[in-house]
N, C-alpha and C. Protein backbone atom coordinates (compact mmCIF):
# COMPACT_ATOMS: atom_id res chain seq x y z
N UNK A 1 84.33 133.95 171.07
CA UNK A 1 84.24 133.05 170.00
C UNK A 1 84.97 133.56 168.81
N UNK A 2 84.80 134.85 168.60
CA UNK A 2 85.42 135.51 167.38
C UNK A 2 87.22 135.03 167.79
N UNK A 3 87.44 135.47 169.04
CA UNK A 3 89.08 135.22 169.07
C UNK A 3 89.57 133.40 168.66
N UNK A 4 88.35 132.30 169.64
CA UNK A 4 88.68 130.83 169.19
C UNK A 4 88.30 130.57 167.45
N UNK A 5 87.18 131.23 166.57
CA UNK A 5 87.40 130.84 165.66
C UNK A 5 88.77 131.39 164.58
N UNK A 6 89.59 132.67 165.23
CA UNK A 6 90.26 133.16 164.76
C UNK A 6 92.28 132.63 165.00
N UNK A 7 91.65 131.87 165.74
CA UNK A 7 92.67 130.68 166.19
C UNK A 7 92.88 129.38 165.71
N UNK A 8 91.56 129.09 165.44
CA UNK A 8 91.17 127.95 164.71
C UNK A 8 91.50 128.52 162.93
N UNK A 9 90.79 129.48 162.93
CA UNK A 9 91.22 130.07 161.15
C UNK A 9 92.97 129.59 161.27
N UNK A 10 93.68 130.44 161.99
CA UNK A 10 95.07 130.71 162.26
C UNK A 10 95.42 128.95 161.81
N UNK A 11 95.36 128.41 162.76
CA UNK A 11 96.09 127.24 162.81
C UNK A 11 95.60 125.92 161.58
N UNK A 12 94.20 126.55 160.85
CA UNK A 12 93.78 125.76 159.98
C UNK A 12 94.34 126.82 158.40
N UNK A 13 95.20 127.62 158.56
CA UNK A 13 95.37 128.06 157.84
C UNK A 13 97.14 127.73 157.73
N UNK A 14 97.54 127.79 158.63
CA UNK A 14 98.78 127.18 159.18
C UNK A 14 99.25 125.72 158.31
N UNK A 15 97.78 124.96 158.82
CA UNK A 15 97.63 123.63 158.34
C UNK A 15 97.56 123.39 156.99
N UNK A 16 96.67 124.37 156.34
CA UNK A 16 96.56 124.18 155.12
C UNK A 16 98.01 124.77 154.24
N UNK A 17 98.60 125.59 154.41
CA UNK A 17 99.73 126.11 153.90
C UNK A 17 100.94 124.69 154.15
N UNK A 18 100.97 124.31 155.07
CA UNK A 18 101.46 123.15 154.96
C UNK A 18 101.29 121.70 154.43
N UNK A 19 99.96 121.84 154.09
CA UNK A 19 99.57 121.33 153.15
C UNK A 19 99.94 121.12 151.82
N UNK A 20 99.63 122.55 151.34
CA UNK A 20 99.70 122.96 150.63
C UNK A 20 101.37 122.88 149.52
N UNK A 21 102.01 123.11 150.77
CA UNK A 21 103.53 123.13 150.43
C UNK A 21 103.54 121.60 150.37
N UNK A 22 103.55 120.54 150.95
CA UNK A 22 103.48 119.08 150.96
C UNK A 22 102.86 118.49 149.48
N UNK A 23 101.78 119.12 149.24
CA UNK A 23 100.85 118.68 147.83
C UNK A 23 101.49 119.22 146.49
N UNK A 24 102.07 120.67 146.87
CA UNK A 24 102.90 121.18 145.79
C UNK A 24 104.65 120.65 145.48
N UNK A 25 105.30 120.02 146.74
CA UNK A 25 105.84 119.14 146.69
C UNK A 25 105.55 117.94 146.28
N UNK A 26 104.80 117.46 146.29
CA UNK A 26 104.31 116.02 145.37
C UNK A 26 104.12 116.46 144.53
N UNK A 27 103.33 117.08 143.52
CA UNK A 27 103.07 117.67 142.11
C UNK A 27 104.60 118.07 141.52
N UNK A 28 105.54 118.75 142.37
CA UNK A 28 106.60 118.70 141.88
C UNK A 28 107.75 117.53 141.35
N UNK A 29 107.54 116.71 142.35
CA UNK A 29 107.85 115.58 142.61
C UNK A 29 107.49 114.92 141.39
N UNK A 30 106.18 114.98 141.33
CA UNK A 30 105.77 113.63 139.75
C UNK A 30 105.93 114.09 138.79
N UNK A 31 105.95 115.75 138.39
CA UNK A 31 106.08 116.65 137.43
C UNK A 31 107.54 116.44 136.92
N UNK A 32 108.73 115.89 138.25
CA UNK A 32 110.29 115.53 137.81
C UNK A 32 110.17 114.44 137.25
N UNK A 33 109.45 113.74 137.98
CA UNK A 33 109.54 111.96 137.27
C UNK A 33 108.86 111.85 135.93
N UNK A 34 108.03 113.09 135.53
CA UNK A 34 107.23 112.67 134.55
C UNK A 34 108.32 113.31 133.37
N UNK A 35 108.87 114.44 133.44
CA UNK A 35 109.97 114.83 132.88
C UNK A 35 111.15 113.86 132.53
N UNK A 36 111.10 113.20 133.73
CA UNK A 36 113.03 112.50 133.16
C UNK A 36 111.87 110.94 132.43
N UNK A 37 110.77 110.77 132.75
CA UNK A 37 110.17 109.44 132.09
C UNK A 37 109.99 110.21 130.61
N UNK A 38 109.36 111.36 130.51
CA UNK A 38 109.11 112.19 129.23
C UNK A 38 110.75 112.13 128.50
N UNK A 39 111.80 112.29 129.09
CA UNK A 39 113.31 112.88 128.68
C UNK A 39 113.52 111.17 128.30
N UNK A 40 113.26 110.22 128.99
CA UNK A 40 114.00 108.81 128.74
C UNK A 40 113.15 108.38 127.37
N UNK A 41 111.83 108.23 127.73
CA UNK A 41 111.30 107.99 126.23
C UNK A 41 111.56 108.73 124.94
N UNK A 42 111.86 110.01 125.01
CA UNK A 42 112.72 110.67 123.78
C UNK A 42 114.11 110.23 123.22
N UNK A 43 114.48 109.66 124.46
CA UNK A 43 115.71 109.42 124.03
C UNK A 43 115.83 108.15 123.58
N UNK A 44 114.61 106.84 123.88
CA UNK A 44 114.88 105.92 123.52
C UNK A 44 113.97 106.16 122.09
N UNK A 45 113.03 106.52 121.86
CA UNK A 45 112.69 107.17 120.75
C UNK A 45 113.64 107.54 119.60
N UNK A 46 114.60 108.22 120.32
CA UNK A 46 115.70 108.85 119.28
C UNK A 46 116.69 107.84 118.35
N UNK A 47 116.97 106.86 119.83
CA UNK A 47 117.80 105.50 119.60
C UNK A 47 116.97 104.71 118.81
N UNK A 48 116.06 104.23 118.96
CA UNK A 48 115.06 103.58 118.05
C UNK A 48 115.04 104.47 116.43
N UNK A 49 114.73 105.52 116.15
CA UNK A 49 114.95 106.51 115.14
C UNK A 49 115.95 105.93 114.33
N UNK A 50 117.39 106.11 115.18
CA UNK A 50 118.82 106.10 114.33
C UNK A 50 119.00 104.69 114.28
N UNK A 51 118.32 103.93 115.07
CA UNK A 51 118.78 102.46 114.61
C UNK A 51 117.84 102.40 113.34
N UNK A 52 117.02 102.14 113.45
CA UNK A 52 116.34 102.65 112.16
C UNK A 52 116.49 103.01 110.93
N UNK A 53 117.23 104.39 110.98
CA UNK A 53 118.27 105.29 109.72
C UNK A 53 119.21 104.16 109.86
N UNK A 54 119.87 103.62 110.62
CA UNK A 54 121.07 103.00 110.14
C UNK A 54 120.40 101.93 109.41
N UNK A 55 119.51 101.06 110.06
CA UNK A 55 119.45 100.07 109.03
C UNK A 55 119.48 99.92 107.94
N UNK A 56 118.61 101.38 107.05
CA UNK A 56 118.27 102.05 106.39
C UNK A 56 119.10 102.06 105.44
N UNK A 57 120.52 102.99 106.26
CA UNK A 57 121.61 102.74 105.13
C UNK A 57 122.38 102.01 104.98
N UNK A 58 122.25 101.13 105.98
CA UNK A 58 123.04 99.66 105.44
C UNK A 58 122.10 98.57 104.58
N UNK A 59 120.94 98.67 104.53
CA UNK A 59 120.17 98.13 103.28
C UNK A 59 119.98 98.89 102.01
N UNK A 60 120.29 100.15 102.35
CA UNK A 60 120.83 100.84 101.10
C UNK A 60 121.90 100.03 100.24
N UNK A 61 122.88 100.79 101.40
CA UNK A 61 124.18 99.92 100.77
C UNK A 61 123.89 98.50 100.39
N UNK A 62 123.91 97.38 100.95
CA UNK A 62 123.54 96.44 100.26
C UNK A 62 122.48 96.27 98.71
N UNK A 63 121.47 96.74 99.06
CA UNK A 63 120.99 97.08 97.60
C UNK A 63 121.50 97.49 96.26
N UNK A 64 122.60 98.80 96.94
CA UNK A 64 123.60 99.32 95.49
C UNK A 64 124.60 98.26 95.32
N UNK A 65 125.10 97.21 96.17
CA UNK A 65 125.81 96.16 96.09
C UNK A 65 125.40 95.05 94.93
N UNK A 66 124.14 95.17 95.63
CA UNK A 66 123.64 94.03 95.15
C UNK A 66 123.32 94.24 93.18
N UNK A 67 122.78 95.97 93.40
CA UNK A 67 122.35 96.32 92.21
C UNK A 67 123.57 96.15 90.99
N UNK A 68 124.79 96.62 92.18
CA UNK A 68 125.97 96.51 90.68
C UNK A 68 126.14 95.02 90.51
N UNK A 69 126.06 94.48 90.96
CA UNK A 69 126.52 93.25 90.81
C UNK A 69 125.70 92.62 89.37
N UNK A 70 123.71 93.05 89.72
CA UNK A 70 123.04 92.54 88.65
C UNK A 70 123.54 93.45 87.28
N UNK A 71 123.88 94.63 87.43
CA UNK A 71 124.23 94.90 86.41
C UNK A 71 125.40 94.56 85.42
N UNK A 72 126.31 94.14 86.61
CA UNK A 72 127.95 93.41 86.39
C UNK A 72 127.19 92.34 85.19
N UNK A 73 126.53 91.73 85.97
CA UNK A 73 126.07 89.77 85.21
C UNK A 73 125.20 90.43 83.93
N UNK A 74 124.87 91.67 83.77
CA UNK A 74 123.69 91.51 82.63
C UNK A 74 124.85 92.10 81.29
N UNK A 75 125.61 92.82 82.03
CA UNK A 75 126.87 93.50 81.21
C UNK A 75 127.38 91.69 80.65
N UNK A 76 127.74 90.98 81.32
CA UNK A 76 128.39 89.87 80.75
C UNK A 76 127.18 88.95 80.23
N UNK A 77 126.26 88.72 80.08
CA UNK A 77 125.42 87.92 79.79
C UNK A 77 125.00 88.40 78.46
N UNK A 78 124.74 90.11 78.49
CA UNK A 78 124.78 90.78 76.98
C UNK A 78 126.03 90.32 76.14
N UNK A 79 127.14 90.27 76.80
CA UNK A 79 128.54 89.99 75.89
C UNK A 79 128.08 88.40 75.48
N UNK A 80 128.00 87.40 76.05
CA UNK A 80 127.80 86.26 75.85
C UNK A 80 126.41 85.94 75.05
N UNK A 81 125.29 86.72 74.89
CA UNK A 81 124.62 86.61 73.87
C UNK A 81 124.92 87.25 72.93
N UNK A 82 125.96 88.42 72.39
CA UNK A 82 126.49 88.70 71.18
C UNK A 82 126.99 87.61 70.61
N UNK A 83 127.77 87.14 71.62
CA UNK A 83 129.15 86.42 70.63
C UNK A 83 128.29 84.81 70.30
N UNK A 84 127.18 84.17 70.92
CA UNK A 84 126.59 83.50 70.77
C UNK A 84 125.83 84.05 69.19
N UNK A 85 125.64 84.86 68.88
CA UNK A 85 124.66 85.56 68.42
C UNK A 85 125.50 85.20 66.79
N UNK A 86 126.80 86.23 67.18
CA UNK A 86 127.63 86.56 66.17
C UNK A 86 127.90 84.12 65.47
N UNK A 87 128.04 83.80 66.32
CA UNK A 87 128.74 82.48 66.08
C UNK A 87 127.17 81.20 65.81
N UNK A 88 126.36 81.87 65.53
CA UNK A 88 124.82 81.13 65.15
C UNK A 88 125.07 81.79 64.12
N UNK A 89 125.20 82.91 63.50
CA UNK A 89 125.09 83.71 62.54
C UNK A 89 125.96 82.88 61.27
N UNK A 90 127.30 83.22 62.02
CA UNK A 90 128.15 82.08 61.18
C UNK A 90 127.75 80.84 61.06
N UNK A 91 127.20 79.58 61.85
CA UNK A 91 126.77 78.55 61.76
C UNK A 91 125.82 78.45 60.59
N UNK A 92 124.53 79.47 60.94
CA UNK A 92 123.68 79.56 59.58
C UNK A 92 123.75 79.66 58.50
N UNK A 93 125.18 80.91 58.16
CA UNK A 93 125.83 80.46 56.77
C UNK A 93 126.33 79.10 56.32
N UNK A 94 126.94 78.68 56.93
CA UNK A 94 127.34 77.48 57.17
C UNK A 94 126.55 76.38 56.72
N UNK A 95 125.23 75.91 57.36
CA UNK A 95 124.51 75.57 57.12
C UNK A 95 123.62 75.60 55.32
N UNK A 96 123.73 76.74 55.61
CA UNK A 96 123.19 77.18 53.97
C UNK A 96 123.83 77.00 53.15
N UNK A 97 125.09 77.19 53.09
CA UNK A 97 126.56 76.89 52.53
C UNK A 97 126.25 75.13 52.03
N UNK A 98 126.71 74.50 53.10
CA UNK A 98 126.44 73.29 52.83
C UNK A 98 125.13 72.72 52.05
N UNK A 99 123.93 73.21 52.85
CA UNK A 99 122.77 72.74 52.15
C UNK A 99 122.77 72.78 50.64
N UNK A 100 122.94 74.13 50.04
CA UNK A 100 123.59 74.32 48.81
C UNK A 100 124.88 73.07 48.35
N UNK A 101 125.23 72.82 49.05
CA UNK A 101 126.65 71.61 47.95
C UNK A 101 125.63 70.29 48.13
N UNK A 102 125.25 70.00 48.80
CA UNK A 102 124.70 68.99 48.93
C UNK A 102 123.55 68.72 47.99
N UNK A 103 122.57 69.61 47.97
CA UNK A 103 121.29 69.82 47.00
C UNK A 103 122.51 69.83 45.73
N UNK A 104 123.45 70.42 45.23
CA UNK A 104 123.85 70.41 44.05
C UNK A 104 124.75 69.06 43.79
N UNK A 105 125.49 68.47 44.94
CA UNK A 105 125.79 66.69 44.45
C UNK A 105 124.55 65.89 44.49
N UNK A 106 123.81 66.04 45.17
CA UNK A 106 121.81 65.32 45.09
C UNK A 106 121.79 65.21 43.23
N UNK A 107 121.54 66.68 42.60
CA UNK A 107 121.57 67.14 41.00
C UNK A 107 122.55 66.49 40.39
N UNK A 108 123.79 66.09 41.00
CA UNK A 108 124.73 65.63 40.25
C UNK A 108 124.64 64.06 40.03
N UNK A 109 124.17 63.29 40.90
CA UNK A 109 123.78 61.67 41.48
C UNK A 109 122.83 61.87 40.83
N UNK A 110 121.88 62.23 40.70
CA UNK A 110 120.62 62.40 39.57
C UNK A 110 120.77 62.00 38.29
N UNK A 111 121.71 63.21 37.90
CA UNK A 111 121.94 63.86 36.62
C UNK A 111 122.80 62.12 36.02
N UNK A 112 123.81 61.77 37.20
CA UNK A 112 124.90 60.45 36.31
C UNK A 112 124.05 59.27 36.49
N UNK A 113 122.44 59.24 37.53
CA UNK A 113 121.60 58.03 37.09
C UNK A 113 120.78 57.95 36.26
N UNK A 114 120.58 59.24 35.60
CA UNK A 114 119.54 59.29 34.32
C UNK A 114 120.29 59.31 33.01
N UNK A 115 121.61 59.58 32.94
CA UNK A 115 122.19 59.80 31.61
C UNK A 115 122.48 57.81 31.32
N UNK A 116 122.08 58.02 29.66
CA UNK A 116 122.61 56.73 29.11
C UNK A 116 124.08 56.33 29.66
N UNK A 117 124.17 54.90 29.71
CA UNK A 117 125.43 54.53 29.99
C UNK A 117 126.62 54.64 29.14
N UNK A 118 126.85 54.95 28.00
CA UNK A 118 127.53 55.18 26.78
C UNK A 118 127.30 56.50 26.21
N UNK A 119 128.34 57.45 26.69
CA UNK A 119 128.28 58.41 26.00
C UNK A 119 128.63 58.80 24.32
N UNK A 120 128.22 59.21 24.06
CA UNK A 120 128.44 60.02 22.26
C UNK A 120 129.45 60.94 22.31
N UNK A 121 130.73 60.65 21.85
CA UNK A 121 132.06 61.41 22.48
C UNK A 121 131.25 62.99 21.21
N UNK A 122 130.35 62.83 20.24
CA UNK A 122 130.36 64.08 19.56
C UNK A 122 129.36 64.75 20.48
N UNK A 123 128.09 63.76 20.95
CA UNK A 123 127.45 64.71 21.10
C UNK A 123 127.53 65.23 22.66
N UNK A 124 128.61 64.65 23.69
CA UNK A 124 128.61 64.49 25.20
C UNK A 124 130.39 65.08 24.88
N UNK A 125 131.27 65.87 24.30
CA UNK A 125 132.19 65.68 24.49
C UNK A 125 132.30 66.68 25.93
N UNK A 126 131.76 67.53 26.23
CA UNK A 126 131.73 68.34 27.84
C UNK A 126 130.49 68.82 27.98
N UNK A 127 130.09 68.75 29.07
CA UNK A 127 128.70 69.27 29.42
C UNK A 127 129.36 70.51 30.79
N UNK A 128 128.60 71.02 31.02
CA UNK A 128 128.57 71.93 32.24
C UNK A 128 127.84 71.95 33.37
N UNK A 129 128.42 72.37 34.44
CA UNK A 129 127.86 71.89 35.29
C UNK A 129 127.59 73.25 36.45
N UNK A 130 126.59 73.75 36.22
CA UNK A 130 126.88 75.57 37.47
C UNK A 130 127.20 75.32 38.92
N UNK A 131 128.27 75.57 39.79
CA UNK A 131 128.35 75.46 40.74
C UNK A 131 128.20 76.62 41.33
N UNK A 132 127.30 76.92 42.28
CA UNK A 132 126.82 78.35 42.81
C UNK A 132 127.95 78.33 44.00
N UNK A 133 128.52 78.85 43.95
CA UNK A 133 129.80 79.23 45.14
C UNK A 133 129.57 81.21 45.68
N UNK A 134 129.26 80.99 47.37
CA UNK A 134 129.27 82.29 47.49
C UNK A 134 128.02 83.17 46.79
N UNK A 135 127.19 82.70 46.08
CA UNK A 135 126.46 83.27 45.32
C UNK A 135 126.86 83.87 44.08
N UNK A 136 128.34 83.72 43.39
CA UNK A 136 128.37 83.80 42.06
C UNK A 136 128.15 82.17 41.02
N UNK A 137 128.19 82.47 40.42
CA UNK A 137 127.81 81.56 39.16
C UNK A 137 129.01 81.34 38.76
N UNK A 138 129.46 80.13 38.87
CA UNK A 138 130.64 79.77 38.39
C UNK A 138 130.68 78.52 37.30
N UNK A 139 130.86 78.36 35.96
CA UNK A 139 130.47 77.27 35.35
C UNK A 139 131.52 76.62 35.31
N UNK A 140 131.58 75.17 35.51
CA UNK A 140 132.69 74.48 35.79
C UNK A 140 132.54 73.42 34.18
N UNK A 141 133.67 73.07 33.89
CA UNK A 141 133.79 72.44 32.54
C UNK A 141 134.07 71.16 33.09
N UNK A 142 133.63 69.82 32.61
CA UNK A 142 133.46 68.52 33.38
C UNK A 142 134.04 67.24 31.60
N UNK A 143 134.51 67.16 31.56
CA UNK A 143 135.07 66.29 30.64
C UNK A 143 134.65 64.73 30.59
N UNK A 144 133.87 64.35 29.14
CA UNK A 144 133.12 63.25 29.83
C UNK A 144 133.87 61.79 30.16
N UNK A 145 135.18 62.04 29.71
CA UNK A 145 135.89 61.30 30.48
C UNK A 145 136.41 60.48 31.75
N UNK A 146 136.01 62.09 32.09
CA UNK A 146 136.01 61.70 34.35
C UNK A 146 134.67 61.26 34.37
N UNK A 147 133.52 61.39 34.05
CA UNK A 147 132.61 60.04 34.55
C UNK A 147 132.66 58.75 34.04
N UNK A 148 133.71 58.48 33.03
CA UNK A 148 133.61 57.35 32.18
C UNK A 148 134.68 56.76 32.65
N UNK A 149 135.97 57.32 32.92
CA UNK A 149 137.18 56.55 33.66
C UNK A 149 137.40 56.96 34.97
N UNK A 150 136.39 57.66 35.74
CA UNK A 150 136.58 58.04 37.28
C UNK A 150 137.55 56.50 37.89
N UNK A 151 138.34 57.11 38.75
CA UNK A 151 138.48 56.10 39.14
C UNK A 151 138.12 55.97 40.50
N UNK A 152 136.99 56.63 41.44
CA UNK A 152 136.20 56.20 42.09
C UNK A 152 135.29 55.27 41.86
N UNK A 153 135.03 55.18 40.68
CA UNK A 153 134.08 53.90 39.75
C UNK A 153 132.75 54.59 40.93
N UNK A 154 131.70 55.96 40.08
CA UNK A 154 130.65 56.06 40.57
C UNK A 154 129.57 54.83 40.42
N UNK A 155 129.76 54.20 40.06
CA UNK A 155 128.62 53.52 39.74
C UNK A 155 128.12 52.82 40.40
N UNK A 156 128.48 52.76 41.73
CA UNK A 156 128.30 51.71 42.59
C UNK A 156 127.39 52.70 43.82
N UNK A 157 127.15 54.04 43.34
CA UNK A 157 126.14 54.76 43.90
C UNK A 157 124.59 54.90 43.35
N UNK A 158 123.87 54.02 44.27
CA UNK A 158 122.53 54.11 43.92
C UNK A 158 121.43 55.52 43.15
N UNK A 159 120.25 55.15 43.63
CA UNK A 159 119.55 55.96 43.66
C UNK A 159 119.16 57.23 44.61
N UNK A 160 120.21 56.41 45.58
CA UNK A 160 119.55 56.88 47.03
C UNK A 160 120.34 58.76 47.22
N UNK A 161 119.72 60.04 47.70
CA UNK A 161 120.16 61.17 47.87
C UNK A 161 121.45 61.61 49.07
N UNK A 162 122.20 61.48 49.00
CA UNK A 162 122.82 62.12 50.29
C UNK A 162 122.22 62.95 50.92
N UNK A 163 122.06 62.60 52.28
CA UNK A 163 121.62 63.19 53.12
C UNK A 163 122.55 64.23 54.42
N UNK A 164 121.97 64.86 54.70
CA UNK A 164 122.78 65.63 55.70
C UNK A 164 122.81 65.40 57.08
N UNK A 165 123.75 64.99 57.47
CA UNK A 165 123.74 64.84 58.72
C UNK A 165 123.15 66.08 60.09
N UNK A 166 122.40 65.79 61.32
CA UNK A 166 122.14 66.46 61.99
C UNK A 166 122.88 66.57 63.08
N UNK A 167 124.13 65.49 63.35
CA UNK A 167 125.41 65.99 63.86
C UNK A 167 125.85 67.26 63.90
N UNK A 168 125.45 67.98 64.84
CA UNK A 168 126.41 69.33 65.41
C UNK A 168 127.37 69.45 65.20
N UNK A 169 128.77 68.60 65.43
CA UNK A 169 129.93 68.04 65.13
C UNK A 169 130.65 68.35 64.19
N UNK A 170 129.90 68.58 62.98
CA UNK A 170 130.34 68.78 61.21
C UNK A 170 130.63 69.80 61.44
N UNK A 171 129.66 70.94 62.17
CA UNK A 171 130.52 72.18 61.75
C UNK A 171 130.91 72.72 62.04
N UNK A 172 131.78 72.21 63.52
CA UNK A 172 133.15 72.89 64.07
C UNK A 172 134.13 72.69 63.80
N UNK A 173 134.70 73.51 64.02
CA UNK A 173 136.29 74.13 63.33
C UNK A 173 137.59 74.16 64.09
């Protein structure tokens, strides 16, 4: 019995070594596949990665594109609210300018509907009249002649004030 179980050991040992080599061949076997499946997913990993970075810097780039560009339009939009700026500025003088002549012919239409119709050559021989120009004081000498022989013939101007027009129009140049 010792020799048949030592035959049986033998050949179940035989068996198992061949086994063995068969099972360690499969373990090898899936250990390759799991490697090149481990090696393929890195690599599509990697590809995925750099597509990625690229997008990256091509939305970069576009962004600095895009960024100069807003800065391009704010560069010109600043220029175009100066010169807007500068040309309201002037308008407002303008405005004030005028408002001033106007308020002072208003004083003047006043002044020739309240005076008697017959002047007193002693006591009316010139009156004065301040015309604020620029902001100096300029006194203008008015002879009462020119309201008495105008030959616009004022007199055919009421009571009524000149008014200013809100026509835009007036004060371009």
């Amino acid at each position: 019995m010792a020799s048949s179980s030592g035959t049986s050991s033998g050949s179940s040992a035989i068996q198992n070594s061949g086994s063995d080599e068969d099972l360690q061949a499969l373990m090898d076997q899936r250990k390759r596949k799991r490697m090149i499946s481990n090696r393929e997913s890195a690599r599509r990993s990697r590809m995925r990665k750099q597509k990625h970075l690229d997008d990256l810097m091509s939305q970069v780039d576009q962004l600095r594109k895009d960024n100069h560009q807003i800065i391009s339009n704010i560069s010109i939009t600043t220029q175009h609210f100066i010169t807007i700026e500068a040309e309201n500025s002037v308008l407002r003088a303008q405005v004030d300018e005028l408002t001033h002549r106007l308020q002072s012919l208003n004083d003047i239409i006043s002044l020739m509907n309240t005076t008697p119709p017959s002047f007193d050559q002693d006591t009316y021989s010139s009156f004065m009249i301040s015309a604020d120009h620029h902001h100096h004081h300029q006194p203008v000498m008015v002879d009462n002649n020119f309201l008495i022989n105008n030959p616009l013939n004022l007199s055919y101007l009421n009571q009524q004030p000149i008014m200013a027009s809100a026509d835009h129009h007036m004060f371009q140049y």
